[in-house]
C-alpha atoms as a PDB file:
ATOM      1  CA  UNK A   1      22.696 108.045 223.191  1.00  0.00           C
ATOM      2  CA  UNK A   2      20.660 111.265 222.002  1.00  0.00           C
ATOM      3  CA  UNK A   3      16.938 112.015 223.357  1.00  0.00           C
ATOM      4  CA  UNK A   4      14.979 114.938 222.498  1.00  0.00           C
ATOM      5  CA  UNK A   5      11.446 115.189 224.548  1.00  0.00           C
ATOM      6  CA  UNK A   6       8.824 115.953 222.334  1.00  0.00           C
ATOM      7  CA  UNK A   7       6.925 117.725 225.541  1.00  0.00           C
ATOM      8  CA  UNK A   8       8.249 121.236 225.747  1.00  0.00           C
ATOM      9  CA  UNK A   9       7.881 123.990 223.014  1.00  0.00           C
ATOM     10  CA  UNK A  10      11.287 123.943 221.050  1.00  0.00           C
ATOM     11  CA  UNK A  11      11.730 120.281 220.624  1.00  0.00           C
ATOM     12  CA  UNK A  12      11.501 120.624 216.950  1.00  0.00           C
ATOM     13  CA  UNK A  13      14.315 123.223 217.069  1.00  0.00           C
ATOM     14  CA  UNK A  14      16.299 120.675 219.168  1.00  0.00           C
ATOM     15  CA  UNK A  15      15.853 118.144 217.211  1.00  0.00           C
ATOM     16  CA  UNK A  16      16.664 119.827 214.118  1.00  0.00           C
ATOM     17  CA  UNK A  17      19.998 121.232 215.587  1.00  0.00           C
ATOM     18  CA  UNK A  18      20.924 117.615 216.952  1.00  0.00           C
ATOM     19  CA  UNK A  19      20.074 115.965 213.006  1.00  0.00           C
ATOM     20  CA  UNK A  20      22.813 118.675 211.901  1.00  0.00           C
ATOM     21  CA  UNK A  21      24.735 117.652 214.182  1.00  0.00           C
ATOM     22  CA  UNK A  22      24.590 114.214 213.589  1.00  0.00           C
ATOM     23  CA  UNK A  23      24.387 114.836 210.013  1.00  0.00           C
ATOM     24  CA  UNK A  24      21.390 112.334 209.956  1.00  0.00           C
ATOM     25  CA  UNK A  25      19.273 111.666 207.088  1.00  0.00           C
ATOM     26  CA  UNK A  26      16.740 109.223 208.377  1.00  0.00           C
ATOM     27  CA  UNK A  27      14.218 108.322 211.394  1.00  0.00           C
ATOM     28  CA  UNK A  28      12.440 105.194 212.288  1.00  0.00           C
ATOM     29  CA  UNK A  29       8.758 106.159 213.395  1.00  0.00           C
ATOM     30  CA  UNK A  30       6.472 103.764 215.639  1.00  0.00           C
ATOM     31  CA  UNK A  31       4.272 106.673 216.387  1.00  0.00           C
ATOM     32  CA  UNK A  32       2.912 107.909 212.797  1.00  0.00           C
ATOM     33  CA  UNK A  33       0.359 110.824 212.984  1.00  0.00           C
ATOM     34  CA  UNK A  34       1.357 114.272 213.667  1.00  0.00           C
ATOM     35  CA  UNK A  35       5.124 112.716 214.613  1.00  0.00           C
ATOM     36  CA  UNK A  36       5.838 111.359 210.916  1.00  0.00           C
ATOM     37  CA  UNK A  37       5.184 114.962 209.578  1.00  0.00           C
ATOM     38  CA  UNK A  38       7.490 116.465 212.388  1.00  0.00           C
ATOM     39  CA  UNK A  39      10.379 113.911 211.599  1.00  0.00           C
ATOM     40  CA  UNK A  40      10.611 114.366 207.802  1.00  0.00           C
ATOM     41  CA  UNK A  41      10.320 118.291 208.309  1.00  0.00           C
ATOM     42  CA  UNK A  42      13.738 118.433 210.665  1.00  0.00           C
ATOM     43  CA  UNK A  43      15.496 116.144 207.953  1.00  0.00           C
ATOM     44  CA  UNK A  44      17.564 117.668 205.178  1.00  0.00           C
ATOM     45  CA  UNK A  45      16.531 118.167 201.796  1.00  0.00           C
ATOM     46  CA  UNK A  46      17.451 115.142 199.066  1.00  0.00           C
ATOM     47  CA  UNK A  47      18.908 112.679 201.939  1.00  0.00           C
ATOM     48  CA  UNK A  48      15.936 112.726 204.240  1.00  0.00           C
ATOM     49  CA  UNK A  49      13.978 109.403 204.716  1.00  0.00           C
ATOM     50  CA  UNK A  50      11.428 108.884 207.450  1.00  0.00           C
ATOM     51  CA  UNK A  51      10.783 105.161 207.857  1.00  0.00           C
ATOM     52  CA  UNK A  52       7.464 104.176 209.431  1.00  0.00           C
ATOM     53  CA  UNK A  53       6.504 101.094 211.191  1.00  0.00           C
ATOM     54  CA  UNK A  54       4.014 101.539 213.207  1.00  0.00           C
ATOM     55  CA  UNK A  55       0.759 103.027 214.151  1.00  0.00           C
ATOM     56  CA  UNK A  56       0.588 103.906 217.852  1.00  0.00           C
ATOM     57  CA  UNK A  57      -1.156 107.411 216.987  1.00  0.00           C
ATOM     58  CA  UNK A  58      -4.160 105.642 215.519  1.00  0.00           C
ATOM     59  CA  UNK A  59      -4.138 108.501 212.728  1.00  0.00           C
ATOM     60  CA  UNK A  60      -2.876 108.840 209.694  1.00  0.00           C
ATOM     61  CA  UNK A  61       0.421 110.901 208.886  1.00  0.00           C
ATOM     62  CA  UNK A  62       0.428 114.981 208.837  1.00  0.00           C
ATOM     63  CA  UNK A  63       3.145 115.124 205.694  1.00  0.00           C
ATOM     64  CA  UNK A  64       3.658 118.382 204.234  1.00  0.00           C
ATOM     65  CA  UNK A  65       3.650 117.466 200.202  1.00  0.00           C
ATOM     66  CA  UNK A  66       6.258 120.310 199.875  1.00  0.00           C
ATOM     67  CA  UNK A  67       8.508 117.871 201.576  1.00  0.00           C
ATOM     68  CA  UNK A  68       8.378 115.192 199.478  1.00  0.00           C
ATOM     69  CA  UNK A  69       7.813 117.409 195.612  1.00  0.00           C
ATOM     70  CA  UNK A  70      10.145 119.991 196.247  1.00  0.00           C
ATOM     71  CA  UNK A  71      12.462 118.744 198.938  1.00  0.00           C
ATOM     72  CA  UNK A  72      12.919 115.319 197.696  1.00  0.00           C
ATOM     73  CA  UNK A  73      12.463 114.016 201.312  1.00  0.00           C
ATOM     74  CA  UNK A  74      11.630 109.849 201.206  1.00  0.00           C
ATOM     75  CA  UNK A  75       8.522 108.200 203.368  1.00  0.00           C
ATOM     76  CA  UNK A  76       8.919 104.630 203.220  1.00  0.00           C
ATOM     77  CA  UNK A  77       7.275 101.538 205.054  1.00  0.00           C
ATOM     78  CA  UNK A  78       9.624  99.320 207.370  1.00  0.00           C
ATOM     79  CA  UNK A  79       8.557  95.834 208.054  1.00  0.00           C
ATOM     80  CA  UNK A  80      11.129  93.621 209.497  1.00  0.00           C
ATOM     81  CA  UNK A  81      10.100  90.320 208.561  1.00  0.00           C
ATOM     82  CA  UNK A  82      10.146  91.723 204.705  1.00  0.00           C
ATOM     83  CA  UNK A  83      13.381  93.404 204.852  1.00  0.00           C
ATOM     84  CA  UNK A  84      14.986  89.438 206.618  1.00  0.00           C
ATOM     85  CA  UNK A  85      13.683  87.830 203.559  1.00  0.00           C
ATOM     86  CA  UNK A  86      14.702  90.547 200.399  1.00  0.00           C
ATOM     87  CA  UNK A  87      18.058  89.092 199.526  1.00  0.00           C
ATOM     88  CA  UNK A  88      17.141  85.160 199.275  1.00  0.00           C
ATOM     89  CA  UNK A  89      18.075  82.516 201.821  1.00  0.00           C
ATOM     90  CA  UNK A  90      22.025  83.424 202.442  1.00  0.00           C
ATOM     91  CA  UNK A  91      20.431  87.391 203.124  1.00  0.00           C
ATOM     92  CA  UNK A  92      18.054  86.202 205.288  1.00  0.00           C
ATOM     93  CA  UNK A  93      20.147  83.980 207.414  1.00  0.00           C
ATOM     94  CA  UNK A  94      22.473  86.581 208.095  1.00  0.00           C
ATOM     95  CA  UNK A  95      20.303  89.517 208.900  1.00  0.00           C
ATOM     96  CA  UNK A  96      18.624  87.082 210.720  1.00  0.00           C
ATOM     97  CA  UNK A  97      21.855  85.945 212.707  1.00  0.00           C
ATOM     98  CA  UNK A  98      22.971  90.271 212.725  1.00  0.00           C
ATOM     99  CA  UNK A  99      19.487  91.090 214.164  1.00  0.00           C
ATOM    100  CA  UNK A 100      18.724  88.551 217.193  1.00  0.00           C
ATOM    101  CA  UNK A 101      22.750  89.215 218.633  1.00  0.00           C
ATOM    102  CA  UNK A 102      22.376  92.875 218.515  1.00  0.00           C
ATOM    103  CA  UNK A 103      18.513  92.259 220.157  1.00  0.00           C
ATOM    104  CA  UNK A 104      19.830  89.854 222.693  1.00  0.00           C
ATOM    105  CA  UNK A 105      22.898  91.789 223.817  1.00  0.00           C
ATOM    106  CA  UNK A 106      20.726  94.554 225.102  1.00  0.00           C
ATOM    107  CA  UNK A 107      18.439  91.887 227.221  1.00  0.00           C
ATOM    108  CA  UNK A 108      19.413  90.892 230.683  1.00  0.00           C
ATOM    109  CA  UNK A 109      19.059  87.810 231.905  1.00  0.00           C
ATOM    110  CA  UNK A 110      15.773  87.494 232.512  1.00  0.00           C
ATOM    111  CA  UNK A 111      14.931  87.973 228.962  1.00  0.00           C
ATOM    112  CA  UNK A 112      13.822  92.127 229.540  1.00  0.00           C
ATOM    113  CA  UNK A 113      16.046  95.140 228.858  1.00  0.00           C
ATOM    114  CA  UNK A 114      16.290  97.613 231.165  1.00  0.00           C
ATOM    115  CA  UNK A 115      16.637 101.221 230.322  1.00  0.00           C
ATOM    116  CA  UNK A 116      17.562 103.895 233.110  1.00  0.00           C
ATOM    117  CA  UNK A 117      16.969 108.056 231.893  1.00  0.00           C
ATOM    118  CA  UNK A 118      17.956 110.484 233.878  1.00  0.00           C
ATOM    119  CA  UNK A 119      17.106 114.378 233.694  1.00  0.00           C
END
């Protein structure tokens, strides 16, 4: 429900503002690069967790160190099929059950989602 575009100059700033807002202390990052380094910056100190899964930069992550020694900010790795199975079988059934219903109400009938932004 909340989209910041990284394209102008004072996305960061907008970003930070709407994580206050929010009072969020975590992102998800497909991206990684230059992006991971962004995301863990706007999050607050102790409570901040950027979670990456993905590589679509093709470059490895621009973290300030600061961040994580003095800031206690968290990078962690996300793989989904790792986090189904931590738990044992009862865990795993019912993420698995959790996860596909809250995939497959977003999908239309044809099997797609379809997304519609507007500026």
């Amino acid at each position: 429900d909340h989209i910041v575009v990284t394209k102008g100059d004072n996305w960061k700033e907008e970003l930070k503002a709407k994580v206050k807002e929010l009072d969020a202390t975590c992102a998800f990052d497909a991206v990684s690069g230059e992006m991971t380094g962004d995301l863990l910056d706007v999050l607050p100190p102790k409570t901040g967790a950027v979670y990456t899964y993905g590589g679509l930069a093709g470059k490895c992550c621009n973290i300030n160190p600061m961040d994580l020694i003095y800031r206690q900010k968290q990078l962690k790795g996300f793989m989904l099929s790792h986090w189904i199975k931590d738990g044992g079988t009862m865990s795993m059934v019912s993420r698995m059950l959790s996860t596909s219903s809250k995939v497959n109400s977003g999908l239309g009938e044809d099997g797609w989602a379809n997304t519609h932004y507007t500026d």
